[in-house]
N, C-alpha and C. Protein backbone atom coordinates (compact mmCIF):
# COMPACT_ATOMS: atom_id res chain seq x y z
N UNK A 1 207.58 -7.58 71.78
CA UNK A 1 206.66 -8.59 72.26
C UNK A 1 205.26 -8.00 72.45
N UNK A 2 205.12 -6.67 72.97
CA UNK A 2 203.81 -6.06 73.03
C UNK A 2 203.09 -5.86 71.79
N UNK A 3 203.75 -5.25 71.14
CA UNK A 3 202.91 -5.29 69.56
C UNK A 3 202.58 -6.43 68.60
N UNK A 4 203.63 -7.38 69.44
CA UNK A 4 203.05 -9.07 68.72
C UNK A 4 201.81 -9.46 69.25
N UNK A 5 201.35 -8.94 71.16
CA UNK A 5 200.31 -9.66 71.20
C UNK A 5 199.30 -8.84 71.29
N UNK A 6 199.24 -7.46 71.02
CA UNK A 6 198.25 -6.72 69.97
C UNK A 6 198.14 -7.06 69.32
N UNK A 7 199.02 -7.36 68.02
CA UNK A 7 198.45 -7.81 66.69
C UNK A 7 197.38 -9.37 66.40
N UNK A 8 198.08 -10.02 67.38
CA UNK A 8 197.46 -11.57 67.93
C UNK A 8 196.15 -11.06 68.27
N UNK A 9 195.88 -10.11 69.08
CA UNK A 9 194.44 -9.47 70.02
C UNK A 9 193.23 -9.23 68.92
N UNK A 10 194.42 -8.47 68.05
CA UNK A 10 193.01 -7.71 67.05
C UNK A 10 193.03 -8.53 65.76
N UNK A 11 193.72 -9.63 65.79
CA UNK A 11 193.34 -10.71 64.40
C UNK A 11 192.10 -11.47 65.20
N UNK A 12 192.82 -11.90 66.32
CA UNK A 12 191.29 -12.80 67.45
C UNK A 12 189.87 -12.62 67.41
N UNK A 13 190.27 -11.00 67.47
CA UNK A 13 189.09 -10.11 67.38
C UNK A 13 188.30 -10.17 66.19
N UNK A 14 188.87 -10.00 65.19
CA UNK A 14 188.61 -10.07 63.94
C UNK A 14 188.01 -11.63 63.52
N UNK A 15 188.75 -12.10 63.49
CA UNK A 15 188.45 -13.66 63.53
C UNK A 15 186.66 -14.22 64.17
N UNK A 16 186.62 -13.69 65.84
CA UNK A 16 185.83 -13.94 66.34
C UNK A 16 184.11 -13.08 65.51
N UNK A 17 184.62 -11.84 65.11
CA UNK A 17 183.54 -10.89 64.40
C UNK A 17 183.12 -11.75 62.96
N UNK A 18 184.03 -11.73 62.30
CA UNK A 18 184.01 -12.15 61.15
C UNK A 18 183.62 -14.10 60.88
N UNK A 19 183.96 -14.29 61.56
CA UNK A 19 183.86 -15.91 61.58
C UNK A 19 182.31 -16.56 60.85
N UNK A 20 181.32 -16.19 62.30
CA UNK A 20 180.06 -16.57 61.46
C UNK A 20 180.03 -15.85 60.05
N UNK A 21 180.32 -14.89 59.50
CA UNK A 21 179.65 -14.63 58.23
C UNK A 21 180.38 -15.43 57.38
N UNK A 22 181.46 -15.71 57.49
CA UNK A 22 182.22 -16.29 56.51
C UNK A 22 182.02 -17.31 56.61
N UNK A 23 181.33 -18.40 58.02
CA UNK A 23 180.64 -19.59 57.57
C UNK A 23 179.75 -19.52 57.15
N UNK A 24 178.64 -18.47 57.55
CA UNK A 24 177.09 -18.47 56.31
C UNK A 24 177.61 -18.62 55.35
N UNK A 25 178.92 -17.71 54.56
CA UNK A 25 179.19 -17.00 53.08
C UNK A 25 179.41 -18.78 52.33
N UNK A 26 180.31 -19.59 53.15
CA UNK A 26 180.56 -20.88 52.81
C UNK A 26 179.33 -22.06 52.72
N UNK A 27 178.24 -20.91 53.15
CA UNK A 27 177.26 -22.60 53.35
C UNK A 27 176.29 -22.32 52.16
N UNK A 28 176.27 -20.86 51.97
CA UNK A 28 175.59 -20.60 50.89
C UNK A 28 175.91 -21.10 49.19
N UNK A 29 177.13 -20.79 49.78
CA UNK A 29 178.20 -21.45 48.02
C UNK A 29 177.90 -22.80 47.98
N UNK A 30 177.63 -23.85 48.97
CA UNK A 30 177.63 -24.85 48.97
C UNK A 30 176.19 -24.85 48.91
N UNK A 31 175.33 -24.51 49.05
CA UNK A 31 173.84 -24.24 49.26
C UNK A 31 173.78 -24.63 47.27
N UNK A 32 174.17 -23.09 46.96
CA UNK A 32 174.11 -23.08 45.59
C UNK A 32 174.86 -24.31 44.56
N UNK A 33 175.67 -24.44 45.03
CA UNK A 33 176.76 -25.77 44.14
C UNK A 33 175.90 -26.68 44.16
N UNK A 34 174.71 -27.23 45.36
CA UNK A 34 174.11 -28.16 45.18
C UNK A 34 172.49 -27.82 44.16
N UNK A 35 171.83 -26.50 44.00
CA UNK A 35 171.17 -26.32 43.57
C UNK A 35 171.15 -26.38 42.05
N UNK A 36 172.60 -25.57 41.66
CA UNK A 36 173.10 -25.89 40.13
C UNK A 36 173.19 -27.17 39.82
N UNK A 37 173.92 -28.62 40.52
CA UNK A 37 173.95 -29.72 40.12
C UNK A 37 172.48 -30.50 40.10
N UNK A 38 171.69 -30.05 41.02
CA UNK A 38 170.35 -30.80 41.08
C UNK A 38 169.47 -30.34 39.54
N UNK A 39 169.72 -29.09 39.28
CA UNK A 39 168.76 -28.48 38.38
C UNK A 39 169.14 -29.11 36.83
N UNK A 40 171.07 -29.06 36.87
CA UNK A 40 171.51 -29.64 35.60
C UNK A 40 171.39 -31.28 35.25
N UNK A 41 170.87 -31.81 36.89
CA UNK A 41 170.54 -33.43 36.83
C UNK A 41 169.16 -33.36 36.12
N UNK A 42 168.46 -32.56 36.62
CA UNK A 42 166.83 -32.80 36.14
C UNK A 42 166.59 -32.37 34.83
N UNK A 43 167.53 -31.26 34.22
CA UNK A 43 167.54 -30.87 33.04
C UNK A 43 167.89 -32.61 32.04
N UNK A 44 168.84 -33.12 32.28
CA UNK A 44 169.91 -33.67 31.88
C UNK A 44 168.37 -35.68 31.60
N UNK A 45 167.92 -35.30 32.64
CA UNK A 45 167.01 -36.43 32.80
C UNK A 45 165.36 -35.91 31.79
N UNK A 46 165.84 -34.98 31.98
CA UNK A 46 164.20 -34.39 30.83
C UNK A 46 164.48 -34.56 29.61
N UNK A 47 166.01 -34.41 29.11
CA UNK A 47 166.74 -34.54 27.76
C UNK A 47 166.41 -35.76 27.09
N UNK A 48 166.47 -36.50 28.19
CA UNK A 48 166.56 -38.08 27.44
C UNK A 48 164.84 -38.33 27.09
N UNK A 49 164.77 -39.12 26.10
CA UNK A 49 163.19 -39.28 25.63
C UNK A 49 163.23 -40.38 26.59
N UNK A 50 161.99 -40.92 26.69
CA UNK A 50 161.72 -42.54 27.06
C UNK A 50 162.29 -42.39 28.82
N UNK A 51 162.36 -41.56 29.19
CA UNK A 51 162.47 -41.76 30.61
C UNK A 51 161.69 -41.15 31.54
N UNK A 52 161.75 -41.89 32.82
CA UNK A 52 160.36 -41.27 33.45
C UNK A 52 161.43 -40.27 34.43
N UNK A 53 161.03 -39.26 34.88
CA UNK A 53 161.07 -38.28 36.24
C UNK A 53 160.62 -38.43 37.41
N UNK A 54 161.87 -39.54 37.74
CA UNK A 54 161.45 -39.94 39.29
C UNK A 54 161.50 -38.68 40.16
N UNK A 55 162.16 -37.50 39.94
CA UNK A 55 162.05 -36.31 41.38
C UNK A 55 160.87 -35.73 41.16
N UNK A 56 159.26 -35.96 40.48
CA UNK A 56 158.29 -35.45 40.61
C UNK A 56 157.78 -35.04 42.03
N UNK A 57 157.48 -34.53 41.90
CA UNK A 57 156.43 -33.69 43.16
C UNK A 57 154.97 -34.49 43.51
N UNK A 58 155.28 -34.90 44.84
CA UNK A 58 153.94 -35.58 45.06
C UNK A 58 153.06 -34.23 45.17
N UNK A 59 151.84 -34.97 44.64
CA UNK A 59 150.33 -33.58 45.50
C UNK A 59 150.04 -34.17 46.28
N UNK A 60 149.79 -32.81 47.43
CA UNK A 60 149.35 -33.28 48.77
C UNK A 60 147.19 -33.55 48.45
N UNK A 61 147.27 -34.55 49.08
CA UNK A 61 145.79 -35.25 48.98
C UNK A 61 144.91 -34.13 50.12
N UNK A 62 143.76 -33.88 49.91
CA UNK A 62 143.06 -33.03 50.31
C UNK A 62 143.02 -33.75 51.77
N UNK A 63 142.94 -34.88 51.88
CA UNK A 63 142.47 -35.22 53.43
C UNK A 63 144.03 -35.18 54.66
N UNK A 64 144.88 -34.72 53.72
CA UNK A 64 146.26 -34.94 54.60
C UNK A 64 146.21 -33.07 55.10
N UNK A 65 145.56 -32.33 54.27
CA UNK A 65 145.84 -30.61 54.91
C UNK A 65 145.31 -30.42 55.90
N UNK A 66 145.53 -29.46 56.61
CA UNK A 66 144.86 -29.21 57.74
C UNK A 66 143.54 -28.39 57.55
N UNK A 67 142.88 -28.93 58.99
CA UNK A 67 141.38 -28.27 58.48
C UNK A 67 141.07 -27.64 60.06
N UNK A 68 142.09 -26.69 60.22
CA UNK A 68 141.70 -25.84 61.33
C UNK A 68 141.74 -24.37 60.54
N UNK A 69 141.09 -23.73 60.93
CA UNK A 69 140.79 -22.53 59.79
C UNK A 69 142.06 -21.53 60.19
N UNK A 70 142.03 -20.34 59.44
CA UNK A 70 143.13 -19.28 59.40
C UNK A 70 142.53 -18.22 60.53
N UNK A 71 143.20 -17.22 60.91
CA UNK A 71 143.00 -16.53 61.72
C UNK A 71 141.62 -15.41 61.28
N UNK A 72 141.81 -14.98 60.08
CA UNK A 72 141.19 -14.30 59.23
C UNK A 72 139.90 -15.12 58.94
N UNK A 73 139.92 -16.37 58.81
CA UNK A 73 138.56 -16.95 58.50
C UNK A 73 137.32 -16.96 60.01
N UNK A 74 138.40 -17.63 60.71
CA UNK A 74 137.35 -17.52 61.63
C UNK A 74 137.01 -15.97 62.33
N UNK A 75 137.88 -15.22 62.43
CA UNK A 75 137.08 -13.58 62.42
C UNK A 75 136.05 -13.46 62.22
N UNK A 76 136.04 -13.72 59.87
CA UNK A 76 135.02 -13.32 59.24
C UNK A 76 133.95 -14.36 60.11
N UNK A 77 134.01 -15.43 59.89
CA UNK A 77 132.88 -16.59 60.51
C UNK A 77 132.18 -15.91 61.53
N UNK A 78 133.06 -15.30 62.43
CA UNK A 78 132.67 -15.22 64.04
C UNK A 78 131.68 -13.74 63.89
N UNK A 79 132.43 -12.84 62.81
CA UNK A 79 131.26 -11.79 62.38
C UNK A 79 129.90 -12.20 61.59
N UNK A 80 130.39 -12.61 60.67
CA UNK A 80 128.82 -13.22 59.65
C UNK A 80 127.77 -14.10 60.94
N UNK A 81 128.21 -14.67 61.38
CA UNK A 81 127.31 -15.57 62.70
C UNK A 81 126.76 -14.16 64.19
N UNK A 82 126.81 -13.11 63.91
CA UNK A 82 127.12 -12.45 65.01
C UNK A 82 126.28 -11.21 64.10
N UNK A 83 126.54 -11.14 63.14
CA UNK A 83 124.93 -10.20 61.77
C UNK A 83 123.77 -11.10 62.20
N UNK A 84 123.98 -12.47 61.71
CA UNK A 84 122.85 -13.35 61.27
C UNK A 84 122.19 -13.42 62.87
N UNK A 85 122.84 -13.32 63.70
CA UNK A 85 121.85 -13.28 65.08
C UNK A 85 121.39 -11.89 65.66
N UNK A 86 122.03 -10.99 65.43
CA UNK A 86 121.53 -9.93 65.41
C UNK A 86 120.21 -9.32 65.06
N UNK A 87 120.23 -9.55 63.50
CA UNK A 87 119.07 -9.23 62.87
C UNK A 87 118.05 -9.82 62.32
């Protein structure tokens, strides 16, 4: 009976270690299964003449981006403004 619920202990164990990766390992396969079927749909829809490609890619319209600057821009800004009063 003792070595049954050792063996029970260290499958648990195991189980509990191993668990998440083997659900990532499962979400990824499924990740991919859906990437292969999407790619062989769009292939499969480019094949045919005379049809349009509804999964196009909208472009984003210039007035929808954001217009708060990057970290790096306003630096440079905050230096070039900080020459120009200087000298």
């Amino acid at each position: 009976m003792n070595a049954l619920s050792e063996y029970l202990t260290v499958l648990a164990l195991f189980l509990l270690l191993a668990g998440p990766a083997l659900v990532g390992h499962l979400h990824e396969r499924r990740i991919d299964r859906q990437l292969k079927a999407a790619e062989a749909a769009q292939a499969a829809s480019a094949a045919r003449p005379g049809t349009r490609n509804l999964a196009r890619t909208r472009t984003q319209k210039s007035s929808s981006r954001s217009t708060v600057p990057s970290t790096a821009t306003w630096y440079a800004e905050g230096r070039r403004s900080k020459k120009l009063v200087s000298s």
